[in-house]
C-alpha atoms as a PDB file:
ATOM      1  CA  UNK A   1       0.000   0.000   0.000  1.00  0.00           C
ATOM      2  CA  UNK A   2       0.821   3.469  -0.730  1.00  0.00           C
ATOM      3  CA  UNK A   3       2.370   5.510   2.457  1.00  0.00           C
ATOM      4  CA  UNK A   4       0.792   8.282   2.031  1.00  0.00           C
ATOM      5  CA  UNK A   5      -2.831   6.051   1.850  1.00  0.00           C
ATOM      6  CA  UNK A   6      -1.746   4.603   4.985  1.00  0.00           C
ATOM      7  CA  UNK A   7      -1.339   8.459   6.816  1.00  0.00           C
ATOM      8  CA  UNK A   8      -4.694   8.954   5.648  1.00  0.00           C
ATOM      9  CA  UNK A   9      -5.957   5.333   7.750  1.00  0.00           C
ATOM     10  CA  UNK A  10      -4.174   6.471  10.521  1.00  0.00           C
ATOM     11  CA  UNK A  11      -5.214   9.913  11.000  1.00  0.00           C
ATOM     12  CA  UNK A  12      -8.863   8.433  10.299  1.00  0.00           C
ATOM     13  CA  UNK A  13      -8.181   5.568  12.831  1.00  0.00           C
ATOM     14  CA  UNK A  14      -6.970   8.904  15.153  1.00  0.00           C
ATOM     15  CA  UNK A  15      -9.757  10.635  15.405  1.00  0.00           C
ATOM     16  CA  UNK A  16     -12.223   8.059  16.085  1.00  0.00           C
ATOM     17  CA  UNK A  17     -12.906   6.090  12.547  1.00  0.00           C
ATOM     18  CA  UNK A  18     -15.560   8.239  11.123  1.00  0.00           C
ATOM     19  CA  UNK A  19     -15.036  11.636   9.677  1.00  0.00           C
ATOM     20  CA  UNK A  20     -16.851  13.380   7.129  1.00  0.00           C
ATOM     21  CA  UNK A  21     -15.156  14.592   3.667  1.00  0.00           C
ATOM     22  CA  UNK A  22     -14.646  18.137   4.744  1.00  0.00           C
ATOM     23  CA  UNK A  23     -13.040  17.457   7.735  1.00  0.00           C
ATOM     24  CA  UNK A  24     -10.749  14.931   6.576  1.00  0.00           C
ATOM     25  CA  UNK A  25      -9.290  17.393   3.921  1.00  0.00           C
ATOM     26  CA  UNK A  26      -8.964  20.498   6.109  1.00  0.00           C
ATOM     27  CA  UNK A  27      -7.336  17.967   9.443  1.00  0.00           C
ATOM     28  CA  UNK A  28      -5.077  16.359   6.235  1.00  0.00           C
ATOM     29  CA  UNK A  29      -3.771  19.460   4.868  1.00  0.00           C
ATOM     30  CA  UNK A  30      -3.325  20.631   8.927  1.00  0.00           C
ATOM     31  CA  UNK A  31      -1.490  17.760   9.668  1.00  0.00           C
ATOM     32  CA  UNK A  32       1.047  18.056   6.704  1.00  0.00           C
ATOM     33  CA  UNK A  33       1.921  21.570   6.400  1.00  0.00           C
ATOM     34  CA  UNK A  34       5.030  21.397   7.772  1.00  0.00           C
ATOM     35  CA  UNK A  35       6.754  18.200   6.492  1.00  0.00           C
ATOM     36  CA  UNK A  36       9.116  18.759   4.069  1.00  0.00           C
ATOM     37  CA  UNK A  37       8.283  16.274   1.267  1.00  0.00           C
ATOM     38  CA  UNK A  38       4.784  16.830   1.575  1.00  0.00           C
ATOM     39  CA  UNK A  39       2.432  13.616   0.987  1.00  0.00           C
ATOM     40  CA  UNK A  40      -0.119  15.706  -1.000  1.00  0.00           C
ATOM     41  CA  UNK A  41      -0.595  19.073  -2.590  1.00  0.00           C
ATOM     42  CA  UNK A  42      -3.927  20.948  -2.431  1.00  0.00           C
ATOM     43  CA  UNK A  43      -5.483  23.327  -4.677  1.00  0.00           C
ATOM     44  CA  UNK A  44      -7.579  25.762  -3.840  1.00  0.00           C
ATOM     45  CA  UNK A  45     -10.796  25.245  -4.689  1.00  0.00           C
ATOM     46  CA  UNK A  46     -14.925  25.906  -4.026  1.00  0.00           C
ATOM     47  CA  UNK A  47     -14.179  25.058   0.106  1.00  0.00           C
ATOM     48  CA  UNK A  48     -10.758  25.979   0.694  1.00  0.00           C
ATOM     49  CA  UNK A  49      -7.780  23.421   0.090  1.00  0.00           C
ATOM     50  CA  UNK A  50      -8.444  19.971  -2.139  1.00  0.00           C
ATOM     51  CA  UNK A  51      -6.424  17.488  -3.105  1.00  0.00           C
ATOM     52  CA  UNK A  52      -7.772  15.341  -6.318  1.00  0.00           C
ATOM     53  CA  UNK A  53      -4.923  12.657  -5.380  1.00  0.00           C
ATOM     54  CA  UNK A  54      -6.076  12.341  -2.082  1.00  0.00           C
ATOM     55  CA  UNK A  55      -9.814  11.767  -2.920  1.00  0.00           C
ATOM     56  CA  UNK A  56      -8.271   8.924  -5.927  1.00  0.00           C
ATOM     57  CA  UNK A  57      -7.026   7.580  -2.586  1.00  0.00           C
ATOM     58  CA  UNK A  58      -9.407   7.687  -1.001  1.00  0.00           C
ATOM     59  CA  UNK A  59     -11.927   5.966  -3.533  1.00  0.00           C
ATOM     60  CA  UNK A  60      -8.976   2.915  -3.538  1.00  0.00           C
ATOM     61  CA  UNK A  61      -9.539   2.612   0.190  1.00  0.00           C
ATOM     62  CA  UNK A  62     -13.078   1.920  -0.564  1.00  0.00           C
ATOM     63  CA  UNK A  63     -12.397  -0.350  -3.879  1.00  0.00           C
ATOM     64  CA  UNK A  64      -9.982  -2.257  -1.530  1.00  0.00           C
ATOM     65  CA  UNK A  65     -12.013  -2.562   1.404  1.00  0.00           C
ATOM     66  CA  UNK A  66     -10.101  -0.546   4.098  1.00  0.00           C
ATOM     67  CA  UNK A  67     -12.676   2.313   3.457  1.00  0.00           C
ATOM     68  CA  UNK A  68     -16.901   2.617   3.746  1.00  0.00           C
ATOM     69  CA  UNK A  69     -18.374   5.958   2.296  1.00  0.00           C
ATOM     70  CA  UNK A  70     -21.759   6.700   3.940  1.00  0.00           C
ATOM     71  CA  UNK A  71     -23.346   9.620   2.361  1.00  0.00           C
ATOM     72  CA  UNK A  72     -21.225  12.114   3.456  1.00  0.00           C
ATOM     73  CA  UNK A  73     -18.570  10.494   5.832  1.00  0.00           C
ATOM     74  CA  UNK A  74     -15.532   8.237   5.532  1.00  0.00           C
ATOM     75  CA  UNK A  75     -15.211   5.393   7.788  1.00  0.00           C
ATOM     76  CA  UNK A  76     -12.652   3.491   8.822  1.00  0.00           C
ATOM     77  CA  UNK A  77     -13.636  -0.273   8.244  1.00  0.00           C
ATOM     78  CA  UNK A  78      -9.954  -2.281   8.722  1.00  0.00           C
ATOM     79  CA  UNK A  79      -8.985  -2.836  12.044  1.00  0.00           C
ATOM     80  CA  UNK A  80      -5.360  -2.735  11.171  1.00  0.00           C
ATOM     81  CA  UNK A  81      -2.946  -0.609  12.983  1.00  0.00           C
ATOM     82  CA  UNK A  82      -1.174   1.620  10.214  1.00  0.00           C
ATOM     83  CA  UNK A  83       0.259   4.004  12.214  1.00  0.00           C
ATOM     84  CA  UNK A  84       2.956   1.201  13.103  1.00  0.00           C
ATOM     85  CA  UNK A  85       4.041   1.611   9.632  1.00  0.00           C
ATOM     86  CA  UNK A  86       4.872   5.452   9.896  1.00  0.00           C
ATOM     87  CA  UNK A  87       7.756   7.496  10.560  1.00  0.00           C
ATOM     88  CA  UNK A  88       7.949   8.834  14.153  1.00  0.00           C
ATOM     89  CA  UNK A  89       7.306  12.794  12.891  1.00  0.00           C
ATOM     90  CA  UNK A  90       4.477  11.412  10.955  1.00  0.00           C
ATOM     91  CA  UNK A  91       2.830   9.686  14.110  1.00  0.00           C
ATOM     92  CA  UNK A  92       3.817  12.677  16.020  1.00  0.00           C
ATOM     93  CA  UNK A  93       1.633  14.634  13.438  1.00  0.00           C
ATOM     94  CA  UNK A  94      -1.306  12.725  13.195  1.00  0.00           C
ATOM     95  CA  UNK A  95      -0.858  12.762  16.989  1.00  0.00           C
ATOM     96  CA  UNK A  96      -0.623  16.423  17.480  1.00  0.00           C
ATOM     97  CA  UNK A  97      -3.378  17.440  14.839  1.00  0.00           C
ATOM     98  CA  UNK A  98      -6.285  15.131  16.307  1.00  0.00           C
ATOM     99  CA  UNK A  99      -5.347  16.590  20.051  1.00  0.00           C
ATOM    100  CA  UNK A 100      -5.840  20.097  18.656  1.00  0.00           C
ATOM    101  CA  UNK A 101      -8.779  19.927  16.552  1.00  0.00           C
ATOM    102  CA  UNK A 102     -10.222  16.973  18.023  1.00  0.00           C
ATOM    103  CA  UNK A 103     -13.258  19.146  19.406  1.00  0.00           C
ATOM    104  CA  UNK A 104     -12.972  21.700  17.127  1.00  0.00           C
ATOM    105  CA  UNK A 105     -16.344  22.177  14.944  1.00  0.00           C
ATOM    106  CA  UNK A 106     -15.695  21.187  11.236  1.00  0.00           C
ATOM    107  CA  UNK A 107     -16.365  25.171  10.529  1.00  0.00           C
ATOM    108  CA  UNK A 108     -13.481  26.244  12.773  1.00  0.00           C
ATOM    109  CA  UNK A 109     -11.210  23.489  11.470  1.00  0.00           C
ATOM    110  CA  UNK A 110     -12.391  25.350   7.784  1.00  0.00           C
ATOM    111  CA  UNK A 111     -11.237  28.788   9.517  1.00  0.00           C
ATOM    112  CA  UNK A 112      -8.386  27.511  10.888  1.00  0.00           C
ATOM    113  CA  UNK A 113      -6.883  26.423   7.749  1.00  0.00           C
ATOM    114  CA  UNK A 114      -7.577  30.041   5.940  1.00  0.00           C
ATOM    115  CA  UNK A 115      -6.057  31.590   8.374  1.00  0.00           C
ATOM    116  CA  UNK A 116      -2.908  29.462   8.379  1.00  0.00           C
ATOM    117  CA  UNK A 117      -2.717  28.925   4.814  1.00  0.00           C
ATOM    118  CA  UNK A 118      -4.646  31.763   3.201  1.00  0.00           C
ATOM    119  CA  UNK A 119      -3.667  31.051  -0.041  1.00  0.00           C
ATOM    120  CA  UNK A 120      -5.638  27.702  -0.242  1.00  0.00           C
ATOM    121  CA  UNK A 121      -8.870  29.872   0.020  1.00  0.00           C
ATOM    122  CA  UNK A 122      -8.481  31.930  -2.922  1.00  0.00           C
ATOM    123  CA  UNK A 123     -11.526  30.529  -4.499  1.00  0.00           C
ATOM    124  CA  UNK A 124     -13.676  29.644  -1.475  1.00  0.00           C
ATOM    125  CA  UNK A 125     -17.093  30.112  -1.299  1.00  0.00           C
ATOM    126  CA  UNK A 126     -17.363  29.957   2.504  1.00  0.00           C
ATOM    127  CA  UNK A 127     -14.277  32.607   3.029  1.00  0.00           C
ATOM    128  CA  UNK A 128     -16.425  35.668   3.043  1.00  0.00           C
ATOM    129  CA  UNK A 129     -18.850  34.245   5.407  1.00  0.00           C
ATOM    130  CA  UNK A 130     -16.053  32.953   7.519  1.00  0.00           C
ATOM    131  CA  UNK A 131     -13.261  35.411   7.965  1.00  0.00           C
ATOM    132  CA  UNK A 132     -12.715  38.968   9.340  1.00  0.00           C
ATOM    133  CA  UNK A 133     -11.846  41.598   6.897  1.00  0.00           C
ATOM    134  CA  UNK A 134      -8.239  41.525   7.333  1.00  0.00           C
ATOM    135  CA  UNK A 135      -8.053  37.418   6.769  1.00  0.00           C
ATOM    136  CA  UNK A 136      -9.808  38.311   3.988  1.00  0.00           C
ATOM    137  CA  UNK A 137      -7.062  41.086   2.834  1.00  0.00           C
ATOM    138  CA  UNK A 138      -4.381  38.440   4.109  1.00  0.00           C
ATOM    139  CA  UNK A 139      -6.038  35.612   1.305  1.00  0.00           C
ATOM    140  CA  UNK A 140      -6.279  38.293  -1.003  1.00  0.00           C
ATOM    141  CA  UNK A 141      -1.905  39.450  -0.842  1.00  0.00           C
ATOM    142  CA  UNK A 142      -1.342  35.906  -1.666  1.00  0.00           C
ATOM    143  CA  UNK A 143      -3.115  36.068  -4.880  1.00  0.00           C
ATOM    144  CA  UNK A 144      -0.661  35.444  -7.660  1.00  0.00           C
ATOM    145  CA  UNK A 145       1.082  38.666  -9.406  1.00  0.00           C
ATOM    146  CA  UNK A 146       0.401  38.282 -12.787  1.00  0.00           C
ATOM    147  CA  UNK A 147       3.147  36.924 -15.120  1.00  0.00           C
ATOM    148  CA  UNK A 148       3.928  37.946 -18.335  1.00  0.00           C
ATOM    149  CA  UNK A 149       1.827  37.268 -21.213  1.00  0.00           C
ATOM    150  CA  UNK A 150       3.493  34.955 -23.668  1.00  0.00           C
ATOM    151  CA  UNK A 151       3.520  31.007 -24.147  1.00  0.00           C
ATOM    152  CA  UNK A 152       4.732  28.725 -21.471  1.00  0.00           C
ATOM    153  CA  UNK A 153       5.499  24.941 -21.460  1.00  0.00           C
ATOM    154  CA  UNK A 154       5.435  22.580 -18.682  1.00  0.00           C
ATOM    155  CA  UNK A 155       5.860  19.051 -17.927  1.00  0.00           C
ATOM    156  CA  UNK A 156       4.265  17.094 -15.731  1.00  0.00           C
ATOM    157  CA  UNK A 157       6.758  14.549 -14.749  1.00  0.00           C
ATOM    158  CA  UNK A 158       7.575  13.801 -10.981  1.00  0.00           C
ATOM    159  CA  UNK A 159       4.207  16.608 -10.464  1.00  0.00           C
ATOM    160  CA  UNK A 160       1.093  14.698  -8.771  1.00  0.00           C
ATOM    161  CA  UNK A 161      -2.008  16.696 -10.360  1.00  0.00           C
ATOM    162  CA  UNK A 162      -2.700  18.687  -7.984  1.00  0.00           C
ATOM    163  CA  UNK A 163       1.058  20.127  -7.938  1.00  0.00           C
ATOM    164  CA  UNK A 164       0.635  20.419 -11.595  1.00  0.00           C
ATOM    165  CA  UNK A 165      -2.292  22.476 -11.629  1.00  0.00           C
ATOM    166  CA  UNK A 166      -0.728  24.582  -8.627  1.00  0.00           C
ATOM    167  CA  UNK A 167       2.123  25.642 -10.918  1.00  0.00           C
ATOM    168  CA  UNK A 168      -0.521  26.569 -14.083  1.00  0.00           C
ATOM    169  CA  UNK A 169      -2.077  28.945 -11.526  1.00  0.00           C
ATOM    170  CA  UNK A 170       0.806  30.131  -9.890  1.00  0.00           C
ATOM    171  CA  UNK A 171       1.852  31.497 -13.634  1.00  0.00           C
ATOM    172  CA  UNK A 172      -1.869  32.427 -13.897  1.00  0.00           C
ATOM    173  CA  UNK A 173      -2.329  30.565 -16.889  1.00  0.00           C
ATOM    174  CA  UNK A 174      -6.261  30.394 -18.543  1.00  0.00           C
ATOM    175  CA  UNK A 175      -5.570  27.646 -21.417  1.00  0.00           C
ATOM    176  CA  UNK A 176      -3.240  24.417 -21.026  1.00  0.00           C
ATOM    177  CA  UNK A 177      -3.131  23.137 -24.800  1.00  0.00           C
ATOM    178  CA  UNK A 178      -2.005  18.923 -24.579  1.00  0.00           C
ATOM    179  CA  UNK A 179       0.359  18.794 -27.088  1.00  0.00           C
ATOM    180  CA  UNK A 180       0.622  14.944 -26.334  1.00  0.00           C
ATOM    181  CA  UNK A 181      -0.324  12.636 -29.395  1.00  0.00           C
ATOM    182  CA  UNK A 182      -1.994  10.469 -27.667  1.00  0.00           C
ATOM    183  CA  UNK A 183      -3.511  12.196 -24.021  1.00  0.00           C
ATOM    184  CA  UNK A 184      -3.318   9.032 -22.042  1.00  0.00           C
ATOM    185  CA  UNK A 185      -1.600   8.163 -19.375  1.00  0.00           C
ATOM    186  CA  UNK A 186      -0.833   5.653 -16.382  1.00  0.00           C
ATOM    187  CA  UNK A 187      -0.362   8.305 -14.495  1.00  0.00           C
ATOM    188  CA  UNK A 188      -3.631   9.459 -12.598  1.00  0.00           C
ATOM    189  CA  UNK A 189      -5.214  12.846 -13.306  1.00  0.00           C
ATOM    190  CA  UNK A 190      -3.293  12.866 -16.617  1.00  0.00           C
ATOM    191  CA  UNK A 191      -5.722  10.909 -19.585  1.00  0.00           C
ATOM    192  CA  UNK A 192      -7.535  13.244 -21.429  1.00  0.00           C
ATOM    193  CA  UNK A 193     -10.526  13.595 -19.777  1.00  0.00           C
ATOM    194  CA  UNK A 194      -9.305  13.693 -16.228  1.00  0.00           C
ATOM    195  CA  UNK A 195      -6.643  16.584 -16.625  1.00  0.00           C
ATOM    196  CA  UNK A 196      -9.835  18.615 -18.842  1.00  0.00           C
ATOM    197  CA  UNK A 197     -11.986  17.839 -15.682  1.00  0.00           C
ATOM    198  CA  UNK A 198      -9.640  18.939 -13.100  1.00  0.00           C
ATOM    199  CA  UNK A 199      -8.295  21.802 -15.401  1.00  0.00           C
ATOM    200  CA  UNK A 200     -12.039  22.900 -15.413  1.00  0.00           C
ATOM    201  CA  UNK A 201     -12.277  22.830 -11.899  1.00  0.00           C
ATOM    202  CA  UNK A 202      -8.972  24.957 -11.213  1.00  0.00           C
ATOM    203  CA  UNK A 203     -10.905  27.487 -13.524  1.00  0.00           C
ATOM    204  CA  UNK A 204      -8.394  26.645 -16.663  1.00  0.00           C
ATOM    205  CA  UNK A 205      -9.909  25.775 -20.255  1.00  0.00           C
ATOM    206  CA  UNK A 206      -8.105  22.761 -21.818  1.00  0.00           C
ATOM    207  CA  UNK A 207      -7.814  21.702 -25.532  1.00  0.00           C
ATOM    208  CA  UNK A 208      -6.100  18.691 -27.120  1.00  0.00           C
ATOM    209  CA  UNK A 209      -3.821  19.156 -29.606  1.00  0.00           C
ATOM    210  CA  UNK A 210      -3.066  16.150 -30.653  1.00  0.00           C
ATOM    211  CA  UNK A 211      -1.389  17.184 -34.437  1.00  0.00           C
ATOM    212  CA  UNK A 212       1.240  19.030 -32.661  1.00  0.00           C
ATOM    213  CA  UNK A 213       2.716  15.405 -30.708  1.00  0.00           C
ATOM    214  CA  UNK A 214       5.052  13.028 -31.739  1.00  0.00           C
ATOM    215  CA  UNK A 215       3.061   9.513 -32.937  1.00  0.00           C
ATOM    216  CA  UNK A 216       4.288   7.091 -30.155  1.00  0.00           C
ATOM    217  CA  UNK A 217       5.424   4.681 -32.531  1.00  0.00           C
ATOM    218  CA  UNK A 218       8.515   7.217 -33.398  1.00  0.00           C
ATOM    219  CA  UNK A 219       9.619   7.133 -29.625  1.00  0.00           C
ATOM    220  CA  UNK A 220       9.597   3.261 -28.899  1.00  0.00           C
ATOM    221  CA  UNK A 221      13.150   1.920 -28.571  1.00  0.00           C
ATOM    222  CA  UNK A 222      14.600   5.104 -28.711  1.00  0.00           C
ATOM    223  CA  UNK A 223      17.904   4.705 -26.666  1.00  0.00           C
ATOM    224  CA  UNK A 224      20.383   7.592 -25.641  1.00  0.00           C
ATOM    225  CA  UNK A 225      20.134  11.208 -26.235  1.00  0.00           C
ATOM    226  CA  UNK A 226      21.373  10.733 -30.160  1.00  0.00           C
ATOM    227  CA  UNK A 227      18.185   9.060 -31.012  1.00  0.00           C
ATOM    228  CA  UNK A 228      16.513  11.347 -28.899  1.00  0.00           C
ATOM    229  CA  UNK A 229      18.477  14.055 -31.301  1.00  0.00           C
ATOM    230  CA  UNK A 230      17.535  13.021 -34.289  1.00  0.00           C
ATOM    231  CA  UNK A 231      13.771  12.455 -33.499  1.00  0.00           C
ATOM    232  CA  UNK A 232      13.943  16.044 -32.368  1.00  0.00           C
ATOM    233  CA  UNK A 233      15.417  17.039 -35.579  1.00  0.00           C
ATOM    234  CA  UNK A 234      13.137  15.224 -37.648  1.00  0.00           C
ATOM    235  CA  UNK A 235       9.948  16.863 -36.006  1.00  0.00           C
ATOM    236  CA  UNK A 236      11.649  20.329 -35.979  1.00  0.00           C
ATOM    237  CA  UNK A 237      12.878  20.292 -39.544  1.00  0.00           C
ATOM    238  CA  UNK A 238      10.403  18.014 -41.169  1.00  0.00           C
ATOM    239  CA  UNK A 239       7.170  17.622 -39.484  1.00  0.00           C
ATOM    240  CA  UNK A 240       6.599  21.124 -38.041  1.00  0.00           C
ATOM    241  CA  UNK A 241       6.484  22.816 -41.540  1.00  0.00           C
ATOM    242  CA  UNK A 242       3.358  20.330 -42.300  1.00  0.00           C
ATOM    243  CA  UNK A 243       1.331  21.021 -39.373  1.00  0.00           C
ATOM    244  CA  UNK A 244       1.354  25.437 -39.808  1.00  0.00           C
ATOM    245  CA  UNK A 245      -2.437  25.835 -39.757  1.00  0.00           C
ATOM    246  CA  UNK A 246      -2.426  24.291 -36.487  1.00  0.00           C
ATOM    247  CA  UNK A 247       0.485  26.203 -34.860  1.00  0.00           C
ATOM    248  CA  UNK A 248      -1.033  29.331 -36.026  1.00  0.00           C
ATOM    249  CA  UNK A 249      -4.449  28.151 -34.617  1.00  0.00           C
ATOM    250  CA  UNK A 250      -2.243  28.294 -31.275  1.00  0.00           C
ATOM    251  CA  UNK A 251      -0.728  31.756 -31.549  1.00  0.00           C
ATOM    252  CA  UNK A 252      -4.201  32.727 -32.027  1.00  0.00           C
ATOM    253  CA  UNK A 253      -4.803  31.532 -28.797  1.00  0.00           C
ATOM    254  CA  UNK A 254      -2.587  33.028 -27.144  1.00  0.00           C
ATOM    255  CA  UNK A 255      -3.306  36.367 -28.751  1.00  0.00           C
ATOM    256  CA  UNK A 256      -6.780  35.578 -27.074  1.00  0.00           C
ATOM    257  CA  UNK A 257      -5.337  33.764 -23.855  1.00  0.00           C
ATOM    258  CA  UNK A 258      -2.649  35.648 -22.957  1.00  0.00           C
ATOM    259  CA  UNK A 259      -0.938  33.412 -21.251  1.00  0.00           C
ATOM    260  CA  UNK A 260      -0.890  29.652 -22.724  1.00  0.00           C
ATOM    261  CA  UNK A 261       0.764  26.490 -21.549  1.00  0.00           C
ATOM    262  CA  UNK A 262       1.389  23.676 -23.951  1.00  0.00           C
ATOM    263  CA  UNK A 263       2.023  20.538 -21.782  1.00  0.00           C
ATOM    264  CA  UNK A 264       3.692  17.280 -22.309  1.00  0.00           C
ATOM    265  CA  UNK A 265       5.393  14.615 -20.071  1.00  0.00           C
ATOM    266  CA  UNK A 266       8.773  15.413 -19.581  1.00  0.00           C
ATOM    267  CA  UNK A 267      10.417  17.699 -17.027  1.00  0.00           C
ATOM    268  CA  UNK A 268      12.893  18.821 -19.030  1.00  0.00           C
ATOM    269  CA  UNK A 269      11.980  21.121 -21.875  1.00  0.00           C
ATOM    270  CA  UNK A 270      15.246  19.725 -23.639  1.00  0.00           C
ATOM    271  CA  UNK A 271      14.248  15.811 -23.550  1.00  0.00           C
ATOM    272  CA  UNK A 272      10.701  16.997 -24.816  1.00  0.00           C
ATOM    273  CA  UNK A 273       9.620  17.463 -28.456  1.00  0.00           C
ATOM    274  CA  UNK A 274       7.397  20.762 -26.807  1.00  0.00           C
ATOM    275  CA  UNK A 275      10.681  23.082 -26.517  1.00  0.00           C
ATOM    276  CA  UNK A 276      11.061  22.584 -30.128  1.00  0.00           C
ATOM    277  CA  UNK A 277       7.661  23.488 -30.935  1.00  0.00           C
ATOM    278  CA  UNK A 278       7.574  26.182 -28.812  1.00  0.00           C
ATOM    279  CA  UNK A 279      10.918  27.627 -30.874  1.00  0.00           C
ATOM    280  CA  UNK A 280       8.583  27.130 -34.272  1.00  0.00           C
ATOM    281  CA  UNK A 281       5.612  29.152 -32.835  1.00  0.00           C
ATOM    282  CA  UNK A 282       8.390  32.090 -31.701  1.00  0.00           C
ATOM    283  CA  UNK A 283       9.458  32.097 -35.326  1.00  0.00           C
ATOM    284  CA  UNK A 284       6.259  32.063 -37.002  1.00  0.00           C
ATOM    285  CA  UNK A 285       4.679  35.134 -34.073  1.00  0.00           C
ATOM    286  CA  UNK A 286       5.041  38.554 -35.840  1.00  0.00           C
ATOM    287  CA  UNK A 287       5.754  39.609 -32.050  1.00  0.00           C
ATOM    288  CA  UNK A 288       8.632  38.035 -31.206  1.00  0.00           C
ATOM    289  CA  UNK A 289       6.631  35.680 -28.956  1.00  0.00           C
ATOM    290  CA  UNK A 290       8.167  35.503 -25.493  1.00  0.00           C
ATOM    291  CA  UNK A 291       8.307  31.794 -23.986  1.00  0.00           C
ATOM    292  CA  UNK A 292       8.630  30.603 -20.501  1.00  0.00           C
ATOM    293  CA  UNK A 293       9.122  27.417 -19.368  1.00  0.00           C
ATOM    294  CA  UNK A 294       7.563  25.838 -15.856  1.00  0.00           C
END
């Protein structure tokens, strides 16, 4: 099992075996704010801080049996004791957290979390209602500064979604163009219709551009950065003059956008075929089109 599925048993197991969805989040995100590799990232989103990989979690807990979901409350239905398998800070943790907000009303756990980490409400619907006017002006500084308008690229290698789709808004990006062939992936959150969803919900429009990717049958076998090279070189000399129309489609977009992303798997904008493409659109752009990689 996953370690950071089995923090989530044991801070359930914690706090008595039953806890409903809200206050699992807001306790979760309280209880990991200050480890240094954390387990999860949150967005913000509707009620404060969310974490789409910890809900896919959670959903596997019930799948697998550990987990019952009763309307709208987890509970713990495995006996087994998986705080034995933690690290001593992260017992400490779970330890610490349930003490403190252990009679704490959901709403104040809700507060609580704004008022530590006022960024995660940035697109709460409950902040108004909830905090004084200067928590609200403190949610409000954290707001991201605008960057500058141009096209970015990003990769979402070693990024669980919700880190991913922290880094679009931290650049304040509106459109995320897939630039993937095929826009499936093993990874979760990252299939075509996941990262659209999720994308959606982080207030970011998504579009597939699927004639802009490399056909997958091009990068099986490909060993060492030669081949890597001359697949590069193929796309960039060869392939890219074929597909104008559609690169032009996307400098219209970001004409419109402002800001643009086009996304594809690797970290490195050098191993991907996206730094290439990004070179073509800055030569075709009448503007000297500034790009930015993430």
């Amino acid at each position: 099992m996953y370690y950071r599925r089995r923090f989530i048993l044991a801070l359930l197991h914690a706090h008595g075996d039953t806890l409903d969805r809200l206050r699992l989040m807001k306790l979760l995100l309280l209880a990991l704010r200050d480890r240094s590799e954390t387990l999860y990232s949150f967005v913000p989103y509707k009620f404060g801080a969310y974490s789409f990989q910890a809900t896919q979690d959670l959903g596997a807990l019930v799948a697998h049996g550990y987990l019952g979901a009763v309307e709208n409350q987890w509970q713990l239905k495995d006996a087994t004791d998986q705080m034995a398998a933690l690290s001593t800070d992260d017992r400490s943790r779970i330890a610490r957290t349930v003490k403190q907000y252990a009679s704490w009303s959901t709403r104040d756990i809700v507060h609580e979390s704004y008022r530590l980490l006022p960024q995660t409400a940035l697109r709460s619907e409950m902040a108004a209602d909830l905090l004084s006017g200067a928590e609200l002006q403190a949610v409000q500084a954290t707001k991201p500064k605008p960057s500058a308008p141009g096209l970015y690229t990003i990769g979402y290698e070693g990024l669980d979604i919700d880190a991913f789709l922290n880094k679009l808004l931290g650049a304040g990006i509106t459109l995320l163009c897939d630039v993937r062939r095929n826009a499936q992936s093993m990874k979760y959150g990252y299939s075509r219709k996941q990262l659209e969803k999720y994308c959606k919900s982080a207030g970011i429009r998504y579009l597939h551009r699927p004639a802009l990717g490399i056909a997958s049958e091009k990068r099986q076998e490909l060993k060492g950065p030669e081949a890597y090279r001359k697949l590069f070189m193929e796309y960039a000399k060869r392939y890219l003059p074929e597909v104008v129309y559609e690169q032009e489609n996307l400098l219209f977009d970001v004409q419109m956008e402002h800001r643009v992303a086009i996304m594809c798997f690797e970290a490195d904008p050098d191993c991907c075929h996206r730094s290439h493409l990004a070179d073509s659109l800055a030569g075709l752009s009448a503007d000297k089109l500034p790009v930015h990689h993430l």
